[in-house]
PDB file of N, CA and C in Angstrom:
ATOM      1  N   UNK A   1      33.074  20.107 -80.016  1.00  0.00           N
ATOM      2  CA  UNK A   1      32.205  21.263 -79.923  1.00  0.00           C
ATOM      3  C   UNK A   1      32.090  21.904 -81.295  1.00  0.00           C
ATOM      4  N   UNK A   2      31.133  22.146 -81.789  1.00  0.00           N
ATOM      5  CA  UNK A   2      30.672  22.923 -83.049  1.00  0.00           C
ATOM      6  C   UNK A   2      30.583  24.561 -82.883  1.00  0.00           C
ATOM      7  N   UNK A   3      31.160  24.778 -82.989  1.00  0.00           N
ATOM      8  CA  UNK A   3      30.660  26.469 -82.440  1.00  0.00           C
ATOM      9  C   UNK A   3      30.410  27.393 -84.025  1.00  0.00           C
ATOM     10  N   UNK A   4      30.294  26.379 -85.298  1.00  0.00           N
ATOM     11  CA  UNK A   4      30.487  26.841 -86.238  1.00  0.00           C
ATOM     12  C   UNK A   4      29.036  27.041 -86.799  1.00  0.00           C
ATOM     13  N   UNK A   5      28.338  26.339 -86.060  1.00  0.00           N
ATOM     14  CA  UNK A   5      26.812  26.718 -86.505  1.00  0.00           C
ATOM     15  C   UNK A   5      26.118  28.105 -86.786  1.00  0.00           C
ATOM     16  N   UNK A   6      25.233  28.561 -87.556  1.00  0.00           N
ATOM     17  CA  UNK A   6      24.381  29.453 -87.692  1.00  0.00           C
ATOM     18  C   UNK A   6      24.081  30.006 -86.417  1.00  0.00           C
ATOM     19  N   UNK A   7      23.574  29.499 -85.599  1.00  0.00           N
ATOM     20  CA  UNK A   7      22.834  29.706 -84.445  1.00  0.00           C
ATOM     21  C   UNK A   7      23.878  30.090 -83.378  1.00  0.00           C
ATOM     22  N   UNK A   8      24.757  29.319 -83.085  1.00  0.00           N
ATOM     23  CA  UNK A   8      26.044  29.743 -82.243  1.00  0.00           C
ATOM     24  C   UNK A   8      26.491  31.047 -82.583  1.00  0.00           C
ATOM     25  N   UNK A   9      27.033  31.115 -83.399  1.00  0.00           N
ATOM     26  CA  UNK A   9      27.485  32.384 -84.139  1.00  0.00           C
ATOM     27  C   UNK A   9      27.146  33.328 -83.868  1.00  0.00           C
ATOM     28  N   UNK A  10      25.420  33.727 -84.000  1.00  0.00           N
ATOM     29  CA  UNK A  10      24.738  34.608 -83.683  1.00  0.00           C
ATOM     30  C   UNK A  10      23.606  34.470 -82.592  1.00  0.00           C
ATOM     31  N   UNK A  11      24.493  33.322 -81.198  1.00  0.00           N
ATOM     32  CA  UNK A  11      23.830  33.388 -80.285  1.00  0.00           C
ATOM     33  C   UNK A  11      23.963  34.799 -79.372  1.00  0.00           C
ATOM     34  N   UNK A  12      25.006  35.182 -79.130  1.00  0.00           N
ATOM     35  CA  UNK A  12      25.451  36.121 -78.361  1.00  0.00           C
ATOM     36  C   UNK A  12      24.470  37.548 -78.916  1.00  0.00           C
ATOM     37  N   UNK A  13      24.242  38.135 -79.846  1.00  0.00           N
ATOM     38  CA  UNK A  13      23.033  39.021 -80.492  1.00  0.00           C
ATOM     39  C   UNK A  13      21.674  38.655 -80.000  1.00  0.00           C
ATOM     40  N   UNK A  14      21.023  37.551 -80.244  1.00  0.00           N
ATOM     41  CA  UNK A  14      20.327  37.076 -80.245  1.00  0.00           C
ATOM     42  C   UNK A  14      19.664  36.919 -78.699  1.00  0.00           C
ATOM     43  N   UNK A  15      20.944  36.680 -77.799  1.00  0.00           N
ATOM     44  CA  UNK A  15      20.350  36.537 -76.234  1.00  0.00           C
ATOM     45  C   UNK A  15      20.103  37.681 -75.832  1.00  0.00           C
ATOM     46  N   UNK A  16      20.073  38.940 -76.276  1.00  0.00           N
ATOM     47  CA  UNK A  16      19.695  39.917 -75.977  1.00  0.00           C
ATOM     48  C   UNK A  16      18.657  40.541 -76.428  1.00  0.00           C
ATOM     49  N   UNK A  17      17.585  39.879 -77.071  1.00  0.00           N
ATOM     50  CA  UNK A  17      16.089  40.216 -77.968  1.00  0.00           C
ATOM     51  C   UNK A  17      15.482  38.826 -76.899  1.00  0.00           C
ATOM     52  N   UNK A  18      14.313  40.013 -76.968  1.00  0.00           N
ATOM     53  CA  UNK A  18      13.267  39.083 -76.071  1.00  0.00           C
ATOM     54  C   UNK A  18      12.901  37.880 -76.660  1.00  0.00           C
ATOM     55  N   UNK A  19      12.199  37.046 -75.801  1.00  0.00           N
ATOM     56  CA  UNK A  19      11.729  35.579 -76.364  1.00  0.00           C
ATOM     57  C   UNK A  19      13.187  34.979 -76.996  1.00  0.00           C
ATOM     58  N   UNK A  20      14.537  34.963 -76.536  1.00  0.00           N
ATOM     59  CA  UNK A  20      15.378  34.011 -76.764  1.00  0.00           C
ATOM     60  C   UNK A  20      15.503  32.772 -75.967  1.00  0.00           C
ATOM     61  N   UNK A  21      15.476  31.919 -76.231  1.00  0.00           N
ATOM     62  CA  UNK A  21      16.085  30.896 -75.452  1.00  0.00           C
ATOM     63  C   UNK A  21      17.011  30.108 -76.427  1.00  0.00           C
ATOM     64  N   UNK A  22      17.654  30.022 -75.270  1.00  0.00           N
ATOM     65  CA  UNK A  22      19.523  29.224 -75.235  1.00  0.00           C
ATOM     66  C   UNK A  22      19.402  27.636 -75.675  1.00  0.00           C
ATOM     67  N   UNK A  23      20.262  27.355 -76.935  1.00  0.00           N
ATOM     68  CA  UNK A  23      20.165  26.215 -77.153  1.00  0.00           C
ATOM     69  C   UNK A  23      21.103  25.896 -76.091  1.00  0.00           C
ATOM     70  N   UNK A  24      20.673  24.353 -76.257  1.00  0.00           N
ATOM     71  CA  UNK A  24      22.205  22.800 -75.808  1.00  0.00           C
ATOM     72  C   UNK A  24      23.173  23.326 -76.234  1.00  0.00           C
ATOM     73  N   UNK A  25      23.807  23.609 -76.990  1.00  0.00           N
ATOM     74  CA  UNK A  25      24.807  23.606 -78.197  1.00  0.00           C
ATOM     75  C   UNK A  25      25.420  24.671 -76.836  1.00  0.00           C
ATOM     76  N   UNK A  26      25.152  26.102 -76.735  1.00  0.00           N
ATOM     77  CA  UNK A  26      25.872  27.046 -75.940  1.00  0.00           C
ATOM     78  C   UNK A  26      25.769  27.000 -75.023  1.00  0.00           C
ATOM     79  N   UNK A  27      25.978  25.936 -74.014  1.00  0.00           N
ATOM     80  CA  UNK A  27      25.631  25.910 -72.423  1.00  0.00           C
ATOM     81  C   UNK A  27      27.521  25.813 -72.116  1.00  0.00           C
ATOM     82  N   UNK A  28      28.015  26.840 -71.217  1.00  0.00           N
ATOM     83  CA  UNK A  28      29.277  26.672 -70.493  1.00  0.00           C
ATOM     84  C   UNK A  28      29.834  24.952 -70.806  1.00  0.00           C
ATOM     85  N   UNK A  29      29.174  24.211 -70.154  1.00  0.00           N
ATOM     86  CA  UNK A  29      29.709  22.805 -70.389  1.00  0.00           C
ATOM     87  C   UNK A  29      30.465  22.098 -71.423  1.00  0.00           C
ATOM     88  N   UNK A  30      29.929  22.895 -72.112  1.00  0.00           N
ATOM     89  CA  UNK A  30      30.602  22.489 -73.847  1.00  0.00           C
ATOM     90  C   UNK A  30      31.706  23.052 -74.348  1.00  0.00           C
ATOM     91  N   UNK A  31      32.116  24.219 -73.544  1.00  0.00           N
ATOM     92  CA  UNK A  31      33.809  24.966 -73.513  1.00  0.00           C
ATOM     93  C   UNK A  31      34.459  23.799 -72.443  1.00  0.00           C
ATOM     94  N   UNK A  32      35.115  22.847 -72.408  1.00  0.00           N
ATOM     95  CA  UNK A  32      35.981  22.316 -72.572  1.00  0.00           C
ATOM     96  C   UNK A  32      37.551  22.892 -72.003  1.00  0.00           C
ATOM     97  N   UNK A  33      38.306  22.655 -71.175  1.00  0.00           N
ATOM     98  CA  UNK A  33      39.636  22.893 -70.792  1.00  0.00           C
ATOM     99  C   UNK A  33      40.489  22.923 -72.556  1.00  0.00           C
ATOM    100  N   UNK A  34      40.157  21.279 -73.217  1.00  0.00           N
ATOM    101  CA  UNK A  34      40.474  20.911 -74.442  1.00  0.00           C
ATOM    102  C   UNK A  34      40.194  21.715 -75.816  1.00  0.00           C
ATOM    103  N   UNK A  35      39.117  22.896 -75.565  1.00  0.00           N
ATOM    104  CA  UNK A  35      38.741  23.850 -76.236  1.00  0.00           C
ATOM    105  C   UNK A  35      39.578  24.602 -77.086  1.00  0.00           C
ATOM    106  N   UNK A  36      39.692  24.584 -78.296  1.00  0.00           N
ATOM    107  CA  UNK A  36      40.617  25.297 -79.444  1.00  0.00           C
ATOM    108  C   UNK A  36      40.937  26.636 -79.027  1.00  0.00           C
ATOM    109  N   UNK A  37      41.735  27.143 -79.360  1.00  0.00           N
ATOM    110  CA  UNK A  37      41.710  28.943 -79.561  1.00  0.00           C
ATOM    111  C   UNK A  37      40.262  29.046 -80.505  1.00  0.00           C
ATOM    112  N   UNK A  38      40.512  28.117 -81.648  1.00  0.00           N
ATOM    113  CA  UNK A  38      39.327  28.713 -82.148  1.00  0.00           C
ATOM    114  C   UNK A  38      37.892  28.989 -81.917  1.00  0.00           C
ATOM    115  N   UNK A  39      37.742  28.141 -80.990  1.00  0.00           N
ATOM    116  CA  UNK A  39      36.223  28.225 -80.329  1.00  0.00           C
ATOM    117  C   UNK A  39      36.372  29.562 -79.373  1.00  0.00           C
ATOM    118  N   UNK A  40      37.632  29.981 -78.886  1.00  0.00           N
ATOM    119  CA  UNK A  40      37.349  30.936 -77.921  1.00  0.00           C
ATOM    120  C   UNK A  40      37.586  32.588 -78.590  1.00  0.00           C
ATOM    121  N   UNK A  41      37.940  32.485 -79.902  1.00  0.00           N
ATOM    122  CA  UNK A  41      37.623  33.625 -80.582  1.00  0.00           C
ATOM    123  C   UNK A  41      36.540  33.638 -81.216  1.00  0.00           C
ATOM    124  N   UNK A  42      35.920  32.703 -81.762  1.00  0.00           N
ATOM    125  CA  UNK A  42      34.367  32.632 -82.225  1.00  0.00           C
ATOM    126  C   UNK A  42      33.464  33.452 -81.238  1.00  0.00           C
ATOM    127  N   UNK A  43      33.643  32.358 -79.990  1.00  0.00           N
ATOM    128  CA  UNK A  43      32.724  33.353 -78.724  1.00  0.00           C
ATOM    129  C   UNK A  43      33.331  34.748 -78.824  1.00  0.00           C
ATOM    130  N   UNK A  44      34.346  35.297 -78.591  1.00  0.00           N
ATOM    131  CA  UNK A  44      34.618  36.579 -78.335  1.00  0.00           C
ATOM    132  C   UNK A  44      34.350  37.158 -79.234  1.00  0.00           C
ATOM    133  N   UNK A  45      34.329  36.803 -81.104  1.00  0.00           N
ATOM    134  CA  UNK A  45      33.769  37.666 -81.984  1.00  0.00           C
ATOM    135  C   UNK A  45      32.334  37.806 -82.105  1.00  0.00           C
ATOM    136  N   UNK A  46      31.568  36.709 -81.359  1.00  0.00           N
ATOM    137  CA  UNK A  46      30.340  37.115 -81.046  1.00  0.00           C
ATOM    138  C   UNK A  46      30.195  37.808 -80.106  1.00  0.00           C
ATOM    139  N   UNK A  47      30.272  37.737 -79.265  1.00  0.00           N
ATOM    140  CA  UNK A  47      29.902  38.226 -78.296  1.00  0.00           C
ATOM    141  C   UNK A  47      30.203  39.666 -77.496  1.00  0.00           C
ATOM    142  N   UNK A  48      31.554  40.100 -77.980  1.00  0.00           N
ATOM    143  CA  UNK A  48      32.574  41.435 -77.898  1.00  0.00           C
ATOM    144  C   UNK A  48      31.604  42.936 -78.022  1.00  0.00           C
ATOM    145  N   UNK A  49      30.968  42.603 -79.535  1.00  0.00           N
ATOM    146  CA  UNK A  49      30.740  43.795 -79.303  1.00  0.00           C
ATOM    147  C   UNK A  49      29.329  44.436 -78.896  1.00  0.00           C
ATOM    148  N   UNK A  50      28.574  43.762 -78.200  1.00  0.00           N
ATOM    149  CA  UNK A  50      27.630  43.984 -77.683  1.00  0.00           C
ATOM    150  C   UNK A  50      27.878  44.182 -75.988  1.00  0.00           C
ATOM    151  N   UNK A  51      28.834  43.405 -75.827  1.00  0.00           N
ATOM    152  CA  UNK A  51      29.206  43.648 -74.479  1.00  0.00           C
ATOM    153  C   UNK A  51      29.973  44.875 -73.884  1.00  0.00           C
ATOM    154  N   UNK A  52      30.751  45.338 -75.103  1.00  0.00           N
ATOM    155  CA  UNK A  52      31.303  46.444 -75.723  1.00  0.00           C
ATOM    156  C   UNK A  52      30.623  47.703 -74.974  1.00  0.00           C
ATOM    157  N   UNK A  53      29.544  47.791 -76.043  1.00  0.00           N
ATOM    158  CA  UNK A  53      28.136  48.513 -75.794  1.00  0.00           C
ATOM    159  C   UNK A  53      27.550  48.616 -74.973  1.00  0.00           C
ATOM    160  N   UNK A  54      27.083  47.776 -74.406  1.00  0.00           N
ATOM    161  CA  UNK A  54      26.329  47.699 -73.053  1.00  0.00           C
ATOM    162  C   UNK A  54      27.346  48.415 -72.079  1.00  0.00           C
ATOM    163  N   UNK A  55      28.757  47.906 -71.408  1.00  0.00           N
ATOM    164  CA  UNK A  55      29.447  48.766 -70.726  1.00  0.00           C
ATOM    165  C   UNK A  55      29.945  50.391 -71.398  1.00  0.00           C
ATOM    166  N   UNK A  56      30.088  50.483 -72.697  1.00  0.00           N
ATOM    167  CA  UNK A  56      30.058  52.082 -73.079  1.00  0.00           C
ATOM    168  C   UNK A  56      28.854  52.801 -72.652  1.00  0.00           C
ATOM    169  N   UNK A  57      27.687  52.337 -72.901  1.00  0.00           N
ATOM    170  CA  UNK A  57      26.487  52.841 -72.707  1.00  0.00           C
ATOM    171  C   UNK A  57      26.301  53.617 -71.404  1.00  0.00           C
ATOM    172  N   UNK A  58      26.455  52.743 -70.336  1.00  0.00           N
ATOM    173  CA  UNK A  58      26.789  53.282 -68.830  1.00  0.00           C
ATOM    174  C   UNK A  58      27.847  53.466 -68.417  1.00  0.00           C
ATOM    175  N   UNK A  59      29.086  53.451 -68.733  1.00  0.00           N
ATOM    176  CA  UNK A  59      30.611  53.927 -68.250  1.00  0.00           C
ATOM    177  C   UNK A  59      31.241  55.529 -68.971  1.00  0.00           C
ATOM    178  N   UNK A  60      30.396  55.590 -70.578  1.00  0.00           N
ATOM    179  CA  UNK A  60      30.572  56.720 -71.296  1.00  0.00           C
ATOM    180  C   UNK A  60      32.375  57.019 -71.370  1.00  0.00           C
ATOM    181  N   UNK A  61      32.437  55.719 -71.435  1.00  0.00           N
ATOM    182  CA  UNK A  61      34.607  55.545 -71.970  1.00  0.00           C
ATOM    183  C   UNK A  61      34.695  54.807 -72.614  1.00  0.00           C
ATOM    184  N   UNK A  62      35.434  54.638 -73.998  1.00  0.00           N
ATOM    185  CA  UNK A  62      35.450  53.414 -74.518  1.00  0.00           C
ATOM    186  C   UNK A  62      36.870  52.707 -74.371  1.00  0.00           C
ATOM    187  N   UNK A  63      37.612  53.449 -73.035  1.00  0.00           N
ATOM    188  CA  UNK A  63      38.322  52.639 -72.540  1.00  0.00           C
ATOM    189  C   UNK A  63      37.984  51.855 -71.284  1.00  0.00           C
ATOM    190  N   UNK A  64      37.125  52.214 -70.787  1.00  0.00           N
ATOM    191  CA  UNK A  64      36.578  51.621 -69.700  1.00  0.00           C
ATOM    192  C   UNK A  64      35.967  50.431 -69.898  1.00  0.00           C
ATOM    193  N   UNK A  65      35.146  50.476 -71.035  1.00  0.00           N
ATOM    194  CA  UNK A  65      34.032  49.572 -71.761  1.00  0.00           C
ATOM    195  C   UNK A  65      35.068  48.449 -72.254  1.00  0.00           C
ATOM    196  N   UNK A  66      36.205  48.973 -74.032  1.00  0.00           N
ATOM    197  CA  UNK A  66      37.041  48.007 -73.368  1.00  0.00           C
ATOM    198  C   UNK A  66      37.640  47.075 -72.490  1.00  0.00           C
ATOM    199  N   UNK A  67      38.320  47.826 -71.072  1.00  0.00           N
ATOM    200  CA  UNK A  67      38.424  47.107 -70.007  1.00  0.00           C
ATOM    201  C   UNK A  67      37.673  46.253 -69.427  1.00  0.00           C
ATOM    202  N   UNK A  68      36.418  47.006 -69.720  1.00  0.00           N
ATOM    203  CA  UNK A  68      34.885  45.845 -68.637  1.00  0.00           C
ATOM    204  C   UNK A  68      35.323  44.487 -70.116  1.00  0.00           C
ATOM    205  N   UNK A  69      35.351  44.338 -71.081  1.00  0.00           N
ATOM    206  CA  UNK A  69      35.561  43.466 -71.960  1.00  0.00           C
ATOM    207  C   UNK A  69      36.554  42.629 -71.551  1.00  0.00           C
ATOM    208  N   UNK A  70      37.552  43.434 -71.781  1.00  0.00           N
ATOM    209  CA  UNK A  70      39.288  42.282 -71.718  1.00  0.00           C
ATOM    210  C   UNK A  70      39.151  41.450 -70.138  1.00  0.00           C
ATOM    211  N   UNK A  71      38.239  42.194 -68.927  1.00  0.00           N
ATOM    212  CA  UNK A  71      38.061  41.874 -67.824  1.00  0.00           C
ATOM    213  C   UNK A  71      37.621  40.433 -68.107  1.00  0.00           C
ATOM    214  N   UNK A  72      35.881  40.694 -68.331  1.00  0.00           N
ATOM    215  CA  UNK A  72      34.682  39.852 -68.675  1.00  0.00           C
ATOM    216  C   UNK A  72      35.319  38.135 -69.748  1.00  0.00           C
ATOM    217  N   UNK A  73      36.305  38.574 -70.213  1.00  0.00           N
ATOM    218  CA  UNK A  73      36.792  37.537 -71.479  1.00  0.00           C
ATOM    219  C   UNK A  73      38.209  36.403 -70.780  1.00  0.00           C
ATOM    220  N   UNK A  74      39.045  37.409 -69.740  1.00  0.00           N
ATOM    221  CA  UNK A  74      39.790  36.972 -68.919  1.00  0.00           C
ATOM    222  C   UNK A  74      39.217  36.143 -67.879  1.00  0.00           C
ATOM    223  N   UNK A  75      38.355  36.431 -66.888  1.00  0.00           N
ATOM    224  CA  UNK A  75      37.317  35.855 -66.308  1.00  0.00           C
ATOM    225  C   UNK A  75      36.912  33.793 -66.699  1.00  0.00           C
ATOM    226  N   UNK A  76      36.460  34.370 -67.907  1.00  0.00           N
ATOM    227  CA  UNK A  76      35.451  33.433 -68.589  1.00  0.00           C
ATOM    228  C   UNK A  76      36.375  32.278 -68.753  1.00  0.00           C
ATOM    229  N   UNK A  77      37.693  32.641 -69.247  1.00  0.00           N
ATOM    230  CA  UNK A  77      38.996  31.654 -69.411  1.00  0.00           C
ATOM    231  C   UNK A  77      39.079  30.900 -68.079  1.00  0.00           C
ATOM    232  N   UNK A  78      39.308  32.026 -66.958  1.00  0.00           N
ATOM    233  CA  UNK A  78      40.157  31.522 -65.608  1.00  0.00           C
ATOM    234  C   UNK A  78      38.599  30.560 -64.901  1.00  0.00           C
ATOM    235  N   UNK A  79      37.785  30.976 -65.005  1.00  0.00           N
ATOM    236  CA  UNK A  79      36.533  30.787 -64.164  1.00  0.00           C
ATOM    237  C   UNK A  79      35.451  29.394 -65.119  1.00  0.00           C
ATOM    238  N   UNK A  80      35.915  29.011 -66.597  1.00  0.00           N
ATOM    239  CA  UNK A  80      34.757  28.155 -67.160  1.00  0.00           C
ATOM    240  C   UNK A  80      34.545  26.879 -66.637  1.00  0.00           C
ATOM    241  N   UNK A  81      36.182  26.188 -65.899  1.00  0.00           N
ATOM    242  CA  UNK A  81      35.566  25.223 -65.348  1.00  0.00           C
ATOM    243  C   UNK A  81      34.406  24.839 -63.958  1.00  0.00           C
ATOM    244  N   UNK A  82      34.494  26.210 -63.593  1.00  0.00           N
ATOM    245  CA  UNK A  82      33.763  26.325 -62.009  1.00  0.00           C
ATOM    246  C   UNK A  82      32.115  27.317 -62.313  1.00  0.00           C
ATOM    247  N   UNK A  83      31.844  27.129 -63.645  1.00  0.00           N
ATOM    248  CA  UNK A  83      30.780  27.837 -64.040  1.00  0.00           C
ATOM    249  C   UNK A  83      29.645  26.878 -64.220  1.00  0.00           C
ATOM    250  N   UNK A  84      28.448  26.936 -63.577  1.00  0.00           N
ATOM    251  CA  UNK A  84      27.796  25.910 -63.676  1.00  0.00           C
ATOM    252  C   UNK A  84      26.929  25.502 -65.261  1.00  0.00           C
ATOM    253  N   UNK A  85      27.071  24.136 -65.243  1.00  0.00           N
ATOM    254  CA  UNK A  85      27.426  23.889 -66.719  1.00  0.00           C
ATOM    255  C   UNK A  85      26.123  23.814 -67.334  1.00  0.00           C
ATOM    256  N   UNK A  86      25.002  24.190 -66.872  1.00  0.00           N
ATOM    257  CA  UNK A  86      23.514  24.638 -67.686  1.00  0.00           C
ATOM    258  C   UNK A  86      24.107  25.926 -67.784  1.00  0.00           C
ATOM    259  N   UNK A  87      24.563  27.154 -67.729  1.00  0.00           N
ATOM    260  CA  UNK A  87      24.767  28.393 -68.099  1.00  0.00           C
ATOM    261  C   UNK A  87      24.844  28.655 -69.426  1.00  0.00           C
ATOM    262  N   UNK A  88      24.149  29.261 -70.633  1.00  0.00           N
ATOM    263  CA  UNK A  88      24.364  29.245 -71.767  1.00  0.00           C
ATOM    264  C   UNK A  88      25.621  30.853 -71.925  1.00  0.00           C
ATOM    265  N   UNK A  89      26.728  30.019 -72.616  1.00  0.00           N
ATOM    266  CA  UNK A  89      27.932  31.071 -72.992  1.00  0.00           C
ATOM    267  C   UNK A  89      27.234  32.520 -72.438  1.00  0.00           C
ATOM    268  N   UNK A  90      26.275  32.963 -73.344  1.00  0.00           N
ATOM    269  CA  UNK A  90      26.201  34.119 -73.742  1.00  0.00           C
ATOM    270  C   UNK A  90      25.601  35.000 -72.394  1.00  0.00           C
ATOM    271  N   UNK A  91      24.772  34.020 -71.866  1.00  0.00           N
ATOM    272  CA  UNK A  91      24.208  34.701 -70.651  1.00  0.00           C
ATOM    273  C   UNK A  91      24.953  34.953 -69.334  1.00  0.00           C
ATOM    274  N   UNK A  92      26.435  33.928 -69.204  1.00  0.00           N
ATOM    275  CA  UNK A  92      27.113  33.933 -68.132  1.00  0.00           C
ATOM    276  C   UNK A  92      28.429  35.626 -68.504  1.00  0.00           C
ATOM    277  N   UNK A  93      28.557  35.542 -69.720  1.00  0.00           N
ATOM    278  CA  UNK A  93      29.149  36.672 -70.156  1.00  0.00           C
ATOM    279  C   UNK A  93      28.666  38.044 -69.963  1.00  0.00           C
ATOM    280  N   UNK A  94      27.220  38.034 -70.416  1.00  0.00           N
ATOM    281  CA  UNK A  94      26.752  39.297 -70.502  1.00  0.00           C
ATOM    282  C   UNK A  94      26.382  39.966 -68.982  1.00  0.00           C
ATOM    283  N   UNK A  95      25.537  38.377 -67.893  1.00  0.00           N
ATOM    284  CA  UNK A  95      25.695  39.223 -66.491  1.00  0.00           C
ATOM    285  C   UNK A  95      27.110  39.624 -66.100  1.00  0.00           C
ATOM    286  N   UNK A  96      28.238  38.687 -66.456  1.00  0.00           N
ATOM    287  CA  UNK A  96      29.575  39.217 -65.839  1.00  0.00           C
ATOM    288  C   UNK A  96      30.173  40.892 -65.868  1.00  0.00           C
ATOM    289  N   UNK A  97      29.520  40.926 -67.581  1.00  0.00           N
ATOM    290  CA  UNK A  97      29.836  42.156 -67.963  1.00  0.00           C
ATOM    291  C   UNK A  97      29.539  43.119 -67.284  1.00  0.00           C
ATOM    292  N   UNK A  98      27.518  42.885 -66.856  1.00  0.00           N
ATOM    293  CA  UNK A  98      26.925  43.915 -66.179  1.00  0.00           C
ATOM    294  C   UNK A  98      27.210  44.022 -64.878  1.00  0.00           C
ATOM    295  N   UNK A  99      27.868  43.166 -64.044  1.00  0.00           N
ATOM    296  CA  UNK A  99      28.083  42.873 -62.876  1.00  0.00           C
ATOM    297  C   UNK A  99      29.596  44.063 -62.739  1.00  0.00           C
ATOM    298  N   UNK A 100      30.675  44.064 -63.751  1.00  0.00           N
ATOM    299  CA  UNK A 100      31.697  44.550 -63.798  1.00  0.00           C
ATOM    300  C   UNK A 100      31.415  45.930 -63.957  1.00  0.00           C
ATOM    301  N   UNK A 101      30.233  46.443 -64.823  1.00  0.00           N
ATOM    302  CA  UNK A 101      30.085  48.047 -65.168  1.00  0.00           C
ATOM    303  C   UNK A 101      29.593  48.360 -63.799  1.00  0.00           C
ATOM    304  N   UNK A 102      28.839  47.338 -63.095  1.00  0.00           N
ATOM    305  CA  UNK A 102      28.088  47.975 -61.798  1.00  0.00           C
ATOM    306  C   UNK A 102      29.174  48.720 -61.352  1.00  0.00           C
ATOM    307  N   UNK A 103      30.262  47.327 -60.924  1.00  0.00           N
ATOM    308  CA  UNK A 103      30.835  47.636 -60.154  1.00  0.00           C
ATOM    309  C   UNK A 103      32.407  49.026 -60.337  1.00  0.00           C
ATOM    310  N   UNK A 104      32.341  49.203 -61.399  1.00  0.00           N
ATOM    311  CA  UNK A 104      33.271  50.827 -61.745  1.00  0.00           C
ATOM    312  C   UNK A 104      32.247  51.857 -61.423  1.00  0.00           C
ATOM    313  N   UNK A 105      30.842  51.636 -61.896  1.00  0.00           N
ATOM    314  CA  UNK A 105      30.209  52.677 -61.666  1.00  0.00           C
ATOM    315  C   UNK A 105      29.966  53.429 -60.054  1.00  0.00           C
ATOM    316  N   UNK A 106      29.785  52.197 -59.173  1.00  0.00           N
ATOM    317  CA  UNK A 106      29.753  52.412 -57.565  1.00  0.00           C
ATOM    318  C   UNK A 106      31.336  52.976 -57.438  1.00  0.00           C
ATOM    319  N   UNK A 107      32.398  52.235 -58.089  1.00  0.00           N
ATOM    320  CA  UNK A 107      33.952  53.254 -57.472  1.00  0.00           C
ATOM    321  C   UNK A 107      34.039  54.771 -58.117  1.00  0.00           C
ATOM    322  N   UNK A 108      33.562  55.218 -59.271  1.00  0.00           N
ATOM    323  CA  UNK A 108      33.328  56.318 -59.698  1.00  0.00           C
ATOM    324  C   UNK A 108      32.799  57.020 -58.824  1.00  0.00           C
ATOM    325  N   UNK A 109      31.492  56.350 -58.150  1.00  0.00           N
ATOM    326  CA  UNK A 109      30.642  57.100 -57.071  1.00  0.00           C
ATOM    327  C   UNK A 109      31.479  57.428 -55.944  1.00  0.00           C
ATOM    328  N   UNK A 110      32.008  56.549 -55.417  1.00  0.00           N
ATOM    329  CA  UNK A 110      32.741  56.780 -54.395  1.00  0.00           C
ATOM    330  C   UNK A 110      33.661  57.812 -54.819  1.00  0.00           C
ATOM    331  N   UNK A 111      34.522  57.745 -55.719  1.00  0.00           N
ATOM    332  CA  UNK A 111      36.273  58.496 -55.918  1.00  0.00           C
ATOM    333  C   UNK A 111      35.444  59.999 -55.787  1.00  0.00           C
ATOM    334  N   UNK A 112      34.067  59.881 -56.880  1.00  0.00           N
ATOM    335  CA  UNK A 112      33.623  61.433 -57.007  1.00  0.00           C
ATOM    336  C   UNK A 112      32.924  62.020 -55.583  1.00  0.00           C
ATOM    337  N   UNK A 113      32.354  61.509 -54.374  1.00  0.00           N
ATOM    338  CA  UNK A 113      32.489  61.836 -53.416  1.00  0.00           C
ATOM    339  C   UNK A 113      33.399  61.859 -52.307  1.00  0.00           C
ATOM    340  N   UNK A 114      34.333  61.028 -53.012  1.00  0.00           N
ATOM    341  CA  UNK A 114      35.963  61.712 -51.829  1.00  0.00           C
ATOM    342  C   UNK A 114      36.348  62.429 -52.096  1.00  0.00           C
ATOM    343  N   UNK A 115      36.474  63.458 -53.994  1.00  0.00           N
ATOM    344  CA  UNK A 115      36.953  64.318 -54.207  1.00  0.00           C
ATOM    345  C   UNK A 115      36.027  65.883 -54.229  1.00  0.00           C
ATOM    346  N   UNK A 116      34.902  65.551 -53.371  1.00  0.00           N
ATOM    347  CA  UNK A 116      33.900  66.878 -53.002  1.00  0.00           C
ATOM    348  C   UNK A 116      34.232  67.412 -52.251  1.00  0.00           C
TER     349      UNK A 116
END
């Protein structure tokens, strides 16, 4: 796996501006069980801090946002072999992410109407 390319690098930015499409190169399939540490900090230094953002944006904690991160990155480890393998990295990350802020935001909802 090359994850050292131009394009890899700054796929994770990039999938988030319109008119992107996902090379071969970043499809899930290509993370590997056999996969270096180094390939899996590449992805996370791409990809971290936008995901970062996106959960600060709507959680307004940047420990929370954190958490939706360390969550979203833990996940991706336990879950890549059962991820279907057209998924490009960046896109299976970023719904996870949004899927995770949903879901604090609905328990917020709740905790703040049990405590009315």
């Amino acid at each position: 796996m090359n994850l050292t390319s131009y394009h890899t690098i700054n796929s994770c930015h990039a999938a988030f501006t319109p008119g992107f499409i996902s090379s071969p190169e970043n499809r899930i399939d290509k993370i590997t069980p056999a996969a270096s540490e180094k390939d899996f900090k590449l992805i996370y230094n791409s990809c971290q801090p936008r995901i970062y953002q996106v959960a600060l944006r709507y959680l307004k904690s940047s420990i929370e946002a954190q958490e939706v991160v360390e969550e979203v990155f833990l996940k991706f480890r336990q879950e890549r072999n059962n991820i279907k393998s057209d998924t490009p990295v960046e896109v299976w990350l970023y719904t996870t992410a949004k899927n995770y802020t949903i879901k604090r935001l609905k328990r917020k909802a709740v905790d703040w109407k049990a405590m009315k």
